[in-house]
Protein backbone atom coordinates (compact mmCIF):
# COMPACT_ATOMS: atom_id res chain seq x y z
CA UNK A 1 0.00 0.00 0.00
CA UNK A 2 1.48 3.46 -0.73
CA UNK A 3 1.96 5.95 1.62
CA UNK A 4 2.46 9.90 1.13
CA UNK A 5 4.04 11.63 4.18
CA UNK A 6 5.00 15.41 4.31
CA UNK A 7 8.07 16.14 5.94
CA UNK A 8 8.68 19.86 6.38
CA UNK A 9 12.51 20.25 7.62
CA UNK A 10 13.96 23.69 8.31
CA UNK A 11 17.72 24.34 9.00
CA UNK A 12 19.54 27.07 9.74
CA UNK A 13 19.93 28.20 6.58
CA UNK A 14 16.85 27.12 4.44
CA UNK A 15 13.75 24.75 4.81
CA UNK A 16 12.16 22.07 2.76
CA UNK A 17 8.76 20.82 2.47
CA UNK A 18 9.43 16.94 1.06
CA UNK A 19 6.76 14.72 -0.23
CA UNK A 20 7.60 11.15 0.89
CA UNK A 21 6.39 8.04 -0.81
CA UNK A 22 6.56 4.78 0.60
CA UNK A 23 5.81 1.83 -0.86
CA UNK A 24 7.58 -1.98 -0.99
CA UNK A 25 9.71 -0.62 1.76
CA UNK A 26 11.34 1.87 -0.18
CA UNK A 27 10.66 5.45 0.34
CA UNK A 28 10.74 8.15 -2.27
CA UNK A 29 11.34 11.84 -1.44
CA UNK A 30 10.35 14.93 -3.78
CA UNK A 31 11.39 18.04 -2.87
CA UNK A 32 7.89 20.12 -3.27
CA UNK A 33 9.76 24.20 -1.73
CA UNK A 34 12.02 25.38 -0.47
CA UNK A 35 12.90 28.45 1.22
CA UNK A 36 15.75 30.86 2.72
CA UNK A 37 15.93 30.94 6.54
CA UNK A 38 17.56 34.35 7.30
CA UNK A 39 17.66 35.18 10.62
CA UNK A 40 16.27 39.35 11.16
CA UNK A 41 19.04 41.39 12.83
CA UNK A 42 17.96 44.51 14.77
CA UNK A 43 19.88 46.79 17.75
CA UNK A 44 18.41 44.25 19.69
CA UNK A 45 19.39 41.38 19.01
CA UNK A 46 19.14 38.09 15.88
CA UNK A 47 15.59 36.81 15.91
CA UNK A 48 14.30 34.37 13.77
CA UNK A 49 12.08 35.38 11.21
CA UNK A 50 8.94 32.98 13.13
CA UNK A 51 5.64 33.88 11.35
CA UNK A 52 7.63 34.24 8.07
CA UNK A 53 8.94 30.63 8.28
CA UNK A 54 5.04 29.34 9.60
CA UNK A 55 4.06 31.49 6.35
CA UNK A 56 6.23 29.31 4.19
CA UNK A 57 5.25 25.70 5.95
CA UNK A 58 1.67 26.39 4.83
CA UNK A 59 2.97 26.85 1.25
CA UNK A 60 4.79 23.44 1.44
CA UNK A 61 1.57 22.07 3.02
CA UNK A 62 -0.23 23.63 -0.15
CA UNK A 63 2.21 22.32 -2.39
CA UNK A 64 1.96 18.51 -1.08
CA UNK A 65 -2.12 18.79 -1.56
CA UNK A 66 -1.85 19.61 -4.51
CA UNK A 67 0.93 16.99 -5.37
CA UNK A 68 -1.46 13.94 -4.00
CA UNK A 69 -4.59 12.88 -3.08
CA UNK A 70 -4.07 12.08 0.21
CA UNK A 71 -1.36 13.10 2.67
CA UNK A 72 -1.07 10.14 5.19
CA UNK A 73 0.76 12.44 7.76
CA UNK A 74 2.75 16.04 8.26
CA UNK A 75 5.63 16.90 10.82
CA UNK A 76 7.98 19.48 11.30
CA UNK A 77 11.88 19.10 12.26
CA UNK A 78 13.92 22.25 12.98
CA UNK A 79 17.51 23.03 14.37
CA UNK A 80 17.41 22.76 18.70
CA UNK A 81 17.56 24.90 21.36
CA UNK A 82 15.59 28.01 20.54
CA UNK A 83 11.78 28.51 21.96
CA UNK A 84 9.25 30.83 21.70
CA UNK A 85 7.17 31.69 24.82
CA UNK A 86 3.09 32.12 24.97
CA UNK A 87 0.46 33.72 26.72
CA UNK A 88 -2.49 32.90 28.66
CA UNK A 89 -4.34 33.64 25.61
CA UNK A 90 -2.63 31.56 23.11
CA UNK A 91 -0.43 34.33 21.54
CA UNK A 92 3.09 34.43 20.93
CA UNK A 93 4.69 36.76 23.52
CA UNK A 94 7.80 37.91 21.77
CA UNK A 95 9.91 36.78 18.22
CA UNK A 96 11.88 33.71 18.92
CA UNK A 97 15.52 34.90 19.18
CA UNK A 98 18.53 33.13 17.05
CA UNK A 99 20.92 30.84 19.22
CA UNK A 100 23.78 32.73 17.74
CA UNK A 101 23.09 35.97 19.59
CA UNK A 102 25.36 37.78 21.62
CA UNK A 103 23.06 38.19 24.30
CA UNK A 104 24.26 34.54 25.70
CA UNK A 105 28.06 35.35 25.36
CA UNK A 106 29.25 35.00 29.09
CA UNK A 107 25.60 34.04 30.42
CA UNK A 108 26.76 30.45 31.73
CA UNK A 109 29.72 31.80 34.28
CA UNK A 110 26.32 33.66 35.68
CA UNK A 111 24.54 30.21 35.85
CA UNK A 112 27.05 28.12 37.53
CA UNK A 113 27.41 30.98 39.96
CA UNK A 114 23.91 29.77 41.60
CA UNK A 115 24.32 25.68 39.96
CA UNK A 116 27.47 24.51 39.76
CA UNK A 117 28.41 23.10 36.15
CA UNK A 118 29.00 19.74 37.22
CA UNK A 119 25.65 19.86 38.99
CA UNK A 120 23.99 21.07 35.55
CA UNK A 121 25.82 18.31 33.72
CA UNK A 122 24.51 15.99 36.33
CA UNK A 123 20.80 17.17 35.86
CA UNK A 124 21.07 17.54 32.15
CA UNK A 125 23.80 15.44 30.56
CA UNK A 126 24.50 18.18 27.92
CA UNK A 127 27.78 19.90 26.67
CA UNK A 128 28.16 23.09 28.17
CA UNK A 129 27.52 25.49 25.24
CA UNK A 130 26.04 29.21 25.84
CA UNK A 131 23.43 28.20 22.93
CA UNK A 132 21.69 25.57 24.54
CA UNK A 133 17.88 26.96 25.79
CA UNK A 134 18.93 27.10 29.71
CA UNK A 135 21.55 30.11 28.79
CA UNK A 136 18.78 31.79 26.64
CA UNK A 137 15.80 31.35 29.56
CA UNK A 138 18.10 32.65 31.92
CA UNK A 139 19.06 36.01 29.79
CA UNK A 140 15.57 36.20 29.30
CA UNK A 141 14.61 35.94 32.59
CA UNK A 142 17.71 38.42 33.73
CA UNK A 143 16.36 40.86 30.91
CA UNK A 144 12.69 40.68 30.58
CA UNK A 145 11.40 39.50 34.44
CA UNK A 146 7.88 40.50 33.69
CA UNK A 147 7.93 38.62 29.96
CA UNK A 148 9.04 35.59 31.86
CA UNK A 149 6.33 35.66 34.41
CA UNK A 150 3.44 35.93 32.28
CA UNK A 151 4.72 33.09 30.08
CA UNK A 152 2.23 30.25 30.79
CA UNK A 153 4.03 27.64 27.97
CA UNK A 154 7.58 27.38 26.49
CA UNK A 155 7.39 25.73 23.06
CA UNK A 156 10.82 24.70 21.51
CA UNK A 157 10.86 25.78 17.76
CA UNK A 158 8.78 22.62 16.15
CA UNK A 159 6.62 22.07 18.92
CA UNK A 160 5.62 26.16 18.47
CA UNK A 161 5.21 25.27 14.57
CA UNK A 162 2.68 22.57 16.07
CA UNK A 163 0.89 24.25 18.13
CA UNK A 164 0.39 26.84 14.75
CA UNK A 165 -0.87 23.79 12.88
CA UNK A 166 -3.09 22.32 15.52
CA UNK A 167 -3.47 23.72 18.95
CA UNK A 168 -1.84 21.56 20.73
CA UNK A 169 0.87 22.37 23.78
CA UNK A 170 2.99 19.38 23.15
CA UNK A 171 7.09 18.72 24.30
CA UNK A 172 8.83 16.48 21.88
CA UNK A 173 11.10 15.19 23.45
CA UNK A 174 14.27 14.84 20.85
CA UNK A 175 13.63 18.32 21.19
CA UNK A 176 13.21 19.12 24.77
CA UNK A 177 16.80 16.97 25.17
CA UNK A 178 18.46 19.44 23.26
CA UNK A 179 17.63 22.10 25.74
CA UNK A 180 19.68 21.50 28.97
CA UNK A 181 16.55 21.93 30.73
CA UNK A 182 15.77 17.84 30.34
CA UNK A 183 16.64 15.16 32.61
CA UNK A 184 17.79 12.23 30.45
CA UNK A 185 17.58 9.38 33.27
CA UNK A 186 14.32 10.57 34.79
CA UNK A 187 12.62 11.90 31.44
CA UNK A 188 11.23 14.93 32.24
CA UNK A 189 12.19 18.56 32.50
CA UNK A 190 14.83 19.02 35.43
CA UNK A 191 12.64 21.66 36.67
CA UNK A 192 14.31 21.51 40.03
CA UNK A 193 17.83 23.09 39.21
CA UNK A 194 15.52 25.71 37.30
CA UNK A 195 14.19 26.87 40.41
CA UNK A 196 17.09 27.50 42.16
CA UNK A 197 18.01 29.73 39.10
CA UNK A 198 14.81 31.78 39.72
CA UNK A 199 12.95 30.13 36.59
CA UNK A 200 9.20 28.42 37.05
CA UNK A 201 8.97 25.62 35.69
CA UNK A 202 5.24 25.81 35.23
CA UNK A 203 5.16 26.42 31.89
CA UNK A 204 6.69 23.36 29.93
CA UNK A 205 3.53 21.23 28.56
CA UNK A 206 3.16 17.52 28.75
CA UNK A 207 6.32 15.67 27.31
CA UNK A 208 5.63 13.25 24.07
CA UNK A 209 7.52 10.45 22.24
CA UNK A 210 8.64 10.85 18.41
CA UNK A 211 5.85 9.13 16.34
CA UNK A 212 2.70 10.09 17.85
CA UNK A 213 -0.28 11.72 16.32
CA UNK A 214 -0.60 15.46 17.75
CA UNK A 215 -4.29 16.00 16.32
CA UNK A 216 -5.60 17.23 12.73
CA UNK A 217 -4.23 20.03 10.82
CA UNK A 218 -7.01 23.26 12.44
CA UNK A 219 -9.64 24.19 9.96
CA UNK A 220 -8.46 27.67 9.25
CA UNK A 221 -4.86 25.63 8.42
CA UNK A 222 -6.59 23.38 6.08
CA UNK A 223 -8.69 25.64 3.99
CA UNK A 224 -5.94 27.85 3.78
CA UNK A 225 -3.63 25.22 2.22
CA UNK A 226 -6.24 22.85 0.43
CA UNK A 227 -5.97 19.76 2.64
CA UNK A 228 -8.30 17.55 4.16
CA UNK A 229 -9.56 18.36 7.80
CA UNK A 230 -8.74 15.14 8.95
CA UNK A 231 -5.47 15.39 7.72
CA UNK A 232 -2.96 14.22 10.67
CA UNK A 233 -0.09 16.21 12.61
CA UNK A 234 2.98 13.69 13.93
CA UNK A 235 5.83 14.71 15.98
CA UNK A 236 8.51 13.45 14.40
CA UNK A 237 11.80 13.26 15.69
CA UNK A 238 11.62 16.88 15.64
CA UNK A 239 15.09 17.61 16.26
CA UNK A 240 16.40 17.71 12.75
CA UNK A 241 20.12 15.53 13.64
CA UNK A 242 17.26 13.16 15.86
CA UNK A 243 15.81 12.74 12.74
CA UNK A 244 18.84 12.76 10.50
CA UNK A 245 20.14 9.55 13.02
CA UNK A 246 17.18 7.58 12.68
CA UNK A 247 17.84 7.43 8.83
CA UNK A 248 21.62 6.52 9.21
CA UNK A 249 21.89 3.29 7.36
CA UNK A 250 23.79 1.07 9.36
CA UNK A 251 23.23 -2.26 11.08
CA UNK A 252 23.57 -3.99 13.86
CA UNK A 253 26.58 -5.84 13.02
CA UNK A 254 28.29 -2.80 12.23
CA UNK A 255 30.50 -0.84 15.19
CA UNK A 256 29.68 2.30 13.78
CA UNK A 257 29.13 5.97 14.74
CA UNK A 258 27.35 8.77 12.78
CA UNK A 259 28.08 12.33 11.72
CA UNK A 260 25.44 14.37 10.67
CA UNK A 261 27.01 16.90 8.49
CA UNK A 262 25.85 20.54 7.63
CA UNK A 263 26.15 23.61 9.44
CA UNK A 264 26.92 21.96 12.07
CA UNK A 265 28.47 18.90 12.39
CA UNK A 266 27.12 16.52 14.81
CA UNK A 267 28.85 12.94 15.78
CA UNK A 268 28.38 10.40 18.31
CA UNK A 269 26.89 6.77 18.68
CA UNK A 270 23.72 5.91 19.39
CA UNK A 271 23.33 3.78 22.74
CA UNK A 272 20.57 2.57 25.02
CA UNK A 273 21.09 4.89 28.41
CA UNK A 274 23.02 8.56 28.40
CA UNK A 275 26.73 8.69 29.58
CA UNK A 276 26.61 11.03 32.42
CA UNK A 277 30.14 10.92 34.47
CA UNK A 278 33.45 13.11 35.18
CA UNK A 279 34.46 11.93 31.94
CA UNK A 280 32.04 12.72 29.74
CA UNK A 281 31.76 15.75 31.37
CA UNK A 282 35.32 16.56 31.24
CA UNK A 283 35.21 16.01 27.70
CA UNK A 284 32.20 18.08 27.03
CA UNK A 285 29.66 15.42 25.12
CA UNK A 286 26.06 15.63 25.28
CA UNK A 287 23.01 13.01 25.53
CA UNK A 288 20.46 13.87 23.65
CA UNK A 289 17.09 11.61 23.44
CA UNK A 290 16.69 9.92 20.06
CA UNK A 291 14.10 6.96 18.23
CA UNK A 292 12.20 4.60 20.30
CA UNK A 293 13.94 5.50 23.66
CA UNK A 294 17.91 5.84 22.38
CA UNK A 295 20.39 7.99 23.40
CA UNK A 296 22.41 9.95 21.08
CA UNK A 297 25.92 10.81 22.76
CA UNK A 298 27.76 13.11 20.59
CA UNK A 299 29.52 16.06 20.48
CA UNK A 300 28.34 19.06 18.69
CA UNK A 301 30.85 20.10 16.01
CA UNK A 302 31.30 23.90 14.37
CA UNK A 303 30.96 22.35 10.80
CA UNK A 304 29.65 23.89 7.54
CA UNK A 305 29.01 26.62 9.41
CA UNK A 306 32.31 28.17 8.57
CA UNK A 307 32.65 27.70 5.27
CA UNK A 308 29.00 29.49 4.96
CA UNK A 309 29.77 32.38 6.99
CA UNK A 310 33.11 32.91 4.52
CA UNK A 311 30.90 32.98 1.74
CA UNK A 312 29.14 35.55 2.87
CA UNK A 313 31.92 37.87 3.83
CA UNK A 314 33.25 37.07 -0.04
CA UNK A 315 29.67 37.95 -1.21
CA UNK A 316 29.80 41.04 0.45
CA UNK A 317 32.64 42.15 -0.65
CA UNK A 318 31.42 41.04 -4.63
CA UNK A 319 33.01 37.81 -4.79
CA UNK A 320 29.99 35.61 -5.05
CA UNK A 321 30.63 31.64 -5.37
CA UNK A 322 28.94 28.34 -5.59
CA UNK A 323 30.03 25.62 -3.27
CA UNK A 324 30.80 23.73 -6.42
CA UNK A 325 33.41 26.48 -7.43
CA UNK A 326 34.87 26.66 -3.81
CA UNK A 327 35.30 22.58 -4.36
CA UNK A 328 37.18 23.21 -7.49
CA UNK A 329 39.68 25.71 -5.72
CA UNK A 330 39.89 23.37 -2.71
CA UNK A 331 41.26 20.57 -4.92
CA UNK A 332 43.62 22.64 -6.66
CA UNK A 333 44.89 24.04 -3.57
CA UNK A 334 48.43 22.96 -2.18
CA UNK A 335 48.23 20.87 0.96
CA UNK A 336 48.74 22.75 3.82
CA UNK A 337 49.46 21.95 7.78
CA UNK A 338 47.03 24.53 9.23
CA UNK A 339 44.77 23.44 11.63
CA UNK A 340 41.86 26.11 13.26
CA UNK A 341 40.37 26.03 16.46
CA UNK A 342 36.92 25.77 15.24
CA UNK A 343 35.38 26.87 18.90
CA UNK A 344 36.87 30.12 17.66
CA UNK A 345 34.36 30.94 14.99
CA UNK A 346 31.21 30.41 16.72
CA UNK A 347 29.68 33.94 16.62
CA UNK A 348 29.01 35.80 13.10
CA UNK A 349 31.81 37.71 11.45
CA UNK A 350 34.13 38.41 8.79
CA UNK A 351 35.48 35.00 8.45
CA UNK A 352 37.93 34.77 5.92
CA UNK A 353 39.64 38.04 7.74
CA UNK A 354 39.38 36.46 11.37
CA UNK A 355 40.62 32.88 9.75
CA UNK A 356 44.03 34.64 8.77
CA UNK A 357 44.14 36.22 12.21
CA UNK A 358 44.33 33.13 13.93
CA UNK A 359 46.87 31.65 11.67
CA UNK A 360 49.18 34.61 12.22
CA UNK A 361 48.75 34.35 15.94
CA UNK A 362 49.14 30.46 16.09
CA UNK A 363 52.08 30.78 13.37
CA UNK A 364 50.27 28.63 10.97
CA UNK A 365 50.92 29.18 7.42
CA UNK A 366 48.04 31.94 6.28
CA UNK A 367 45.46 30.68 2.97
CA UNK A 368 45.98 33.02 0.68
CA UNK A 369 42.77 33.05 -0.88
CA UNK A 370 39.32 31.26 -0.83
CA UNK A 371 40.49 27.53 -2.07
CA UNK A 372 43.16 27.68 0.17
CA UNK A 373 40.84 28.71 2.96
CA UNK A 374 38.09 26.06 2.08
CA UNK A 375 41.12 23.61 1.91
CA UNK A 376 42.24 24.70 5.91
CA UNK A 377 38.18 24.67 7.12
CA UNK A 378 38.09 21.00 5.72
CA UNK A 379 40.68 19.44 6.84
CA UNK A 380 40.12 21.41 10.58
CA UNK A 381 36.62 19.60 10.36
CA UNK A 382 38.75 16.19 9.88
CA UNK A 383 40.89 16.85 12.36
CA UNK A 384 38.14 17.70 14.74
CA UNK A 385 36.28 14.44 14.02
CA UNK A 386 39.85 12.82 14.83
CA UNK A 387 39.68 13.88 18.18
CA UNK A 388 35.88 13.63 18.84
CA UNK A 389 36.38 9.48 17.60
CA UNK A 390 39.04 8.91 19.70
CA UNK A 391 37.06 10.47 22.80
CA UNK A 392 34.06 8.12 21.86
CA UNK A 393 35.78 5.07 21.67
CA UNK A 394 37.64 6.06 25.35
CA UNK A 395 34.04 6.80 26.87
CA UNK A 396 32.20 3.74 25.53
CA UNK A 397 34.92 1.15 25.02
CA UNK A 398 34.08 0.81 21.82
CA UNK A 399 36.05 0.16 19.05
CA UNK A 400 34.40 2.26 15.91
CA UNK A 401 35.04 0.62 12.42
CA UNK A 402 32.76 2.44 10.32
CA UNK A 403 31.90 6.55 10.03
CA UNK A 404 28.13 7.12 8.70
CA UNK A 405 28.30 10.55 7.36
CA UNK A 406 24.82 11.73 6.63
CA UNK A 407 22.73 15.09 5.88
CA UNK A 408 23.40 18.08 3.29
CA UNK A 409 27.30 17.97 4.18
CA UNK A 410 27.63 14.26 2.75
CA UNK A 411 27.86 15.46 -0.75
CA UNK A 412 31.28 17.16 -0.08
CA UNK A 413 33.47 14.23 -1.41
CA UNK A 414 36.45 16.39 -0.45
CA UNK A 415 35.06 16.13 3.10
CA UNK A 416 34.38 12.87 3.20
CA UNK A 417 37.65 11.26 1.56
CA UNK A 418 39.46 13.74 4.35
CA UNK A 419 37.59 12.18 7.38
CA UNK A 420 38.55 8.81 6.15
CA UNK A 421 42.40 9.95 6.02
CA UNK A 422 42.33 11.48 9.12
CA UNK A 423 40.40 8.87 11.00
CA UNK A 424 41.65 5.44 9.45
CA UNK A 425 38.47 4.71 9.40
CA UNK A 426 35.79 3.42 6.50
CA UNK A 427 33.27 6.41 5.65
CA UNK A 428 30.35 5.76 4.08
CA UNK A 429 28.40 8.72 2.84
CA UNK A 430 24.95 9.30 2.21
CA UNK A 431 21.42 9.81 2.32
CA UNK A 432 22.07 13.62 1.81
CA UNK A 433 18.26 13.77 2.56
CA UNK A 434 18.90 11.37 6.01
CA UNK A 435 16.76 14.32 8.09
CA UNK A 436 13.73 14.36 5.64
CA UNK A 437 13.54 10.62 5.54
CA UNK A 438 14.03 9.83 8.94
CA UNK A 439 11.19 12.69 9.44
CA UNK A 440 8.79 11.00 6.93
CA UNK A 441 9.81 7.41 8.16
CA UNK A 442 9.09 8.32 12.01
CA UNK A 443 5.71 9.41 11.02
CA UNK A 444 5.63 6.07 8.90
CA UNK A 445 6.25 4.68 12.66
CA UNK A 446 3.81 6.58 14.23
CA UNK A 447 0.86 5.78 11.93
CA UNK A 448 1.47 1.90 12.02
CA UNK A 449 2.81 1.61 8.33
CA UNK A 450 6.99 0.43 10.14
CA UNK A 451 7.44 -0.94 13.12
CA UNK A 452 10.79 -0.04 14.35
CA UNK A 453 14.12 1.28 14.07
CA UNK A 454 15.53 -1.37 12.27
CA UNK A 455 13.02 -1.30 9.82
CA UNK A 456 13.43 2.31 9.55
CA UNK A 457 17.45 1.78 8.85
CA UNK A 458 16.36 -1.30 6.37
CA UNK A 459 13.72 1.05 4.10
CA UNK A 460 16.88 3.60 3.92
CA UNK A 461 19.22 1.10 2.79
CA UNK A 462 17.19 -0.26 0.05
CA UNK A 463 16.38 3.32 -1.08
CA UNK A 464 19.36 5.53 -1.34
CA UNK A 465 22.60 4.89 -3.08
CA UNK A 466 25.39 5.26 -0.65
CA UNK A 467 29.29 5.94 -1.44
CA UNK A 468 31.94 4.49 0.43
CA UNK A 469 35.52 6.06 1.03
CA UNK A 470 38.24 4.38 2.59
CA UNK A 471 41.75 5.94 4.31
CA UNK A 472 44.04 6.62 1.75
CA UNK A 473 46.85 9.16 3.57
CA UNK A 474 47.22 9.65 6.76
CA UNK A 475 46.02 13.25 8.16
């Protein structure tokens, strides 16, 4: 029997509505619209551009109506940690901010002043970064008091989109673990450690699993978009690399880990209970909540993200290029030694400037222009999943044979073939769409049409051609 699922993914830098077909366990994916995400900067701070981006899910919603009969399900994934807050009456109280803004630079020192960070690791089991939704909450709370207080629910970006669609308060919770507001061994919000920051923990609504059925799509919603009333919202694994992970190909005999590649880059195994101890804390990994009760332990990587933010100091200063023509450059480029800190490029900025900075200050030879700088991000991403294996196989005792690279970032062959030098280890790449199908194939879950995991992993192997690159110098 064939199934139609929408999947409606939005990244940092664009969204996707994706019309899934699945049928003879394979699924099909046709990308229906897409769409820019560009964050809105004011004097006040980066917001995300919220109802624009709800605007442009009903157009992919209209687009898959009119692409099929039927639409057996829709769900939203997004990137984590940002939320949007609501009022008694339903409304949204202020414009979701971006994670990138500078009002969390130095907010954490001001947390662990009243819980200590080992005590928030403890609570949470989440690397300590300033984005994460407890550094935000607490800004907010130091900022806007009175906003905070009349909150009465805190919806993490898909769980808002949701609630546009149908209503319903709901807490996803591959979402919610992204926060550092989630308890990973009791499942639910760690509501006590907010307290004794000052925040109420009143307003997080009822947590829910990946899979289930939220309601049907509101009238207004439907009429506006040409769908049927009784059309069904999922959650998903609404935390796009949740999502991205479900779809990594691999199987059980395989000692593999994952890296779900884009803007950021995000690796880590998949076990059965979260890794909270002085080690993992000590080495900064997180466990977020993934499919049918898994943990994913990872550590969050700067990836694509620099790469993108140098292409948009070269288009502003009229040197506009593809990613295919930065490739080209890359490859021509001499090999260099250079190595970045990527923790240093975090914030926004005149990248290819601040790149050339650090080199001169670390005494690293300087690129000299934009292949040779693609050339040094690359191979700094390489080296950085170097050091992130080697800390995964030390934490789990596990011996990792195999590196799943998945997502937008898997298409880079100059990438991949780089990780495999630098790691030793066998790289398989591919399904660039991994977050759209594992979106599509978690609703698949939900309505009864797969019944696990496994067969999740099993419909993406028979679906997606996959390339394979094995160590051929050593990084």
């Amino acid at each position: 029997m064939k199934r139609h699922y929408l999947a409606l993914d939005l990244g940092a830098e664009s969204g996707r509505a994706i019309l899934s077909t699945l049928e003879g366990g394979k699924i099909e994916l046709n990308e229906l619209h897409r769409f820019p995400n560009t964050p809105v900067h004011l004097h006040t701070g980066i917001y995300w551009d919220t109802l624009r981006l709800f605007h442009e899910i009903c157009e992919g919603i209209r687009a898959g109506a009119k692409a099929v009969d039927e639409l057996d399900g829709i769900a939203v994934d997004t990137w984590g940690v940002d939320f949007g807050l609501l009022g008694s009456d339903g409304e949204l109280l202020h414009s979701p901010r971006h994670y990138r803004d500078s009002r969390n630079v130095g907010i954490s020192h001001r947390v662990f002043e009243a819980v200590p960070r080992s005590e928030v690791f403890r609570q949470t089991g989440i690397q300590i970064m300033e984005i994460n939704s407890l550094y935000q909450l607490y800004a907010l709370q130091r900022d806007s008091p009175d906003l905070v207080g009349i909150a009465t629910k805190l919806l993490f970006m898909p769980d808002l989109f949701n609630y546009f669609l149908t209503g319903t308060y709901a807490a996803e919770r591959t979402i919610a673990s992204t926060s550092q507001m989630y308890n990973p061994v009791r499942k639910k919000f760690a509501t006590d450690m907010l307290r004794k920051l000052g925040i109420p923990g009143g307003f997080f609504p009822e947590l829910i699993d990946p899979g289930a059925e939220l309601g049907p799509v509101l009238p207004a919603i439907a009429d506006r978009c040409g769908l049927d009333h009784e059309t069904s919202v999922f959650t998903t694994a609404s935390h796009d690399t949740a999502s991205a992970v479900a779809a990594v190909p691999a199987t059980d005999s395989e000692n593999w880990c994952y890296i779900s590649s884009g803007t950021w880059s995000l690796m880590g195994v998949e076990l059965r209970a979260p890794v909270i101890d002085d080690s993992s804390l000590a080495a900064n990994f997180t466990n977020e909540v993934g499919v049918d009760g898994s943990i994913r332990f990872l550590k969050n990587i700067a990836g694509l993200w620099l790469l993108q933010e140098c292409r948009r100091a070269w288009a502003k200063a009229g040197e506009e290029y593809t990613y295919s023509e930065l490739m080209e450059r890359c490859a021509a480029s001499p090999a260099t030694q250079t190595i970045l800190d990527l923790d240093q490029f975090a914030s926004p900025g005149d990248h290819p400037r601040r790149i050339c900075e650090f080199c001169e200050r670390t005494g690293q030879e300087v690129p000299q222009d934009p292949g040779a700088i693609t050339r040094v991000i690359l191979q700094s991403l390489a080296a950085r999943y170097r050091e992130v294996l080697e800390s995964l196989e030390s934490l789990t005792g596990r011996k990792i044979e195999v590196i799943h690279i998945v997502g937008g970032g898997s298409r880079n062959r100059i990438l991949n073939q780089l990780a495999a030098d630098y790691t030793g280890r066998r790289v398989i790449a591919g399904p660039a769409e991994a977050t759209a199908a594992g979106n599509a194939l978690v609703q698949a879950m939900g309505s009864g049409a797969v019944n696990s995991l496994d067969e999740i992993r099993a419909v993406v192997r028979q679906s997606f051609e996959l390339e394979e690159f094995v160590p051929q110098t050593s990084g």
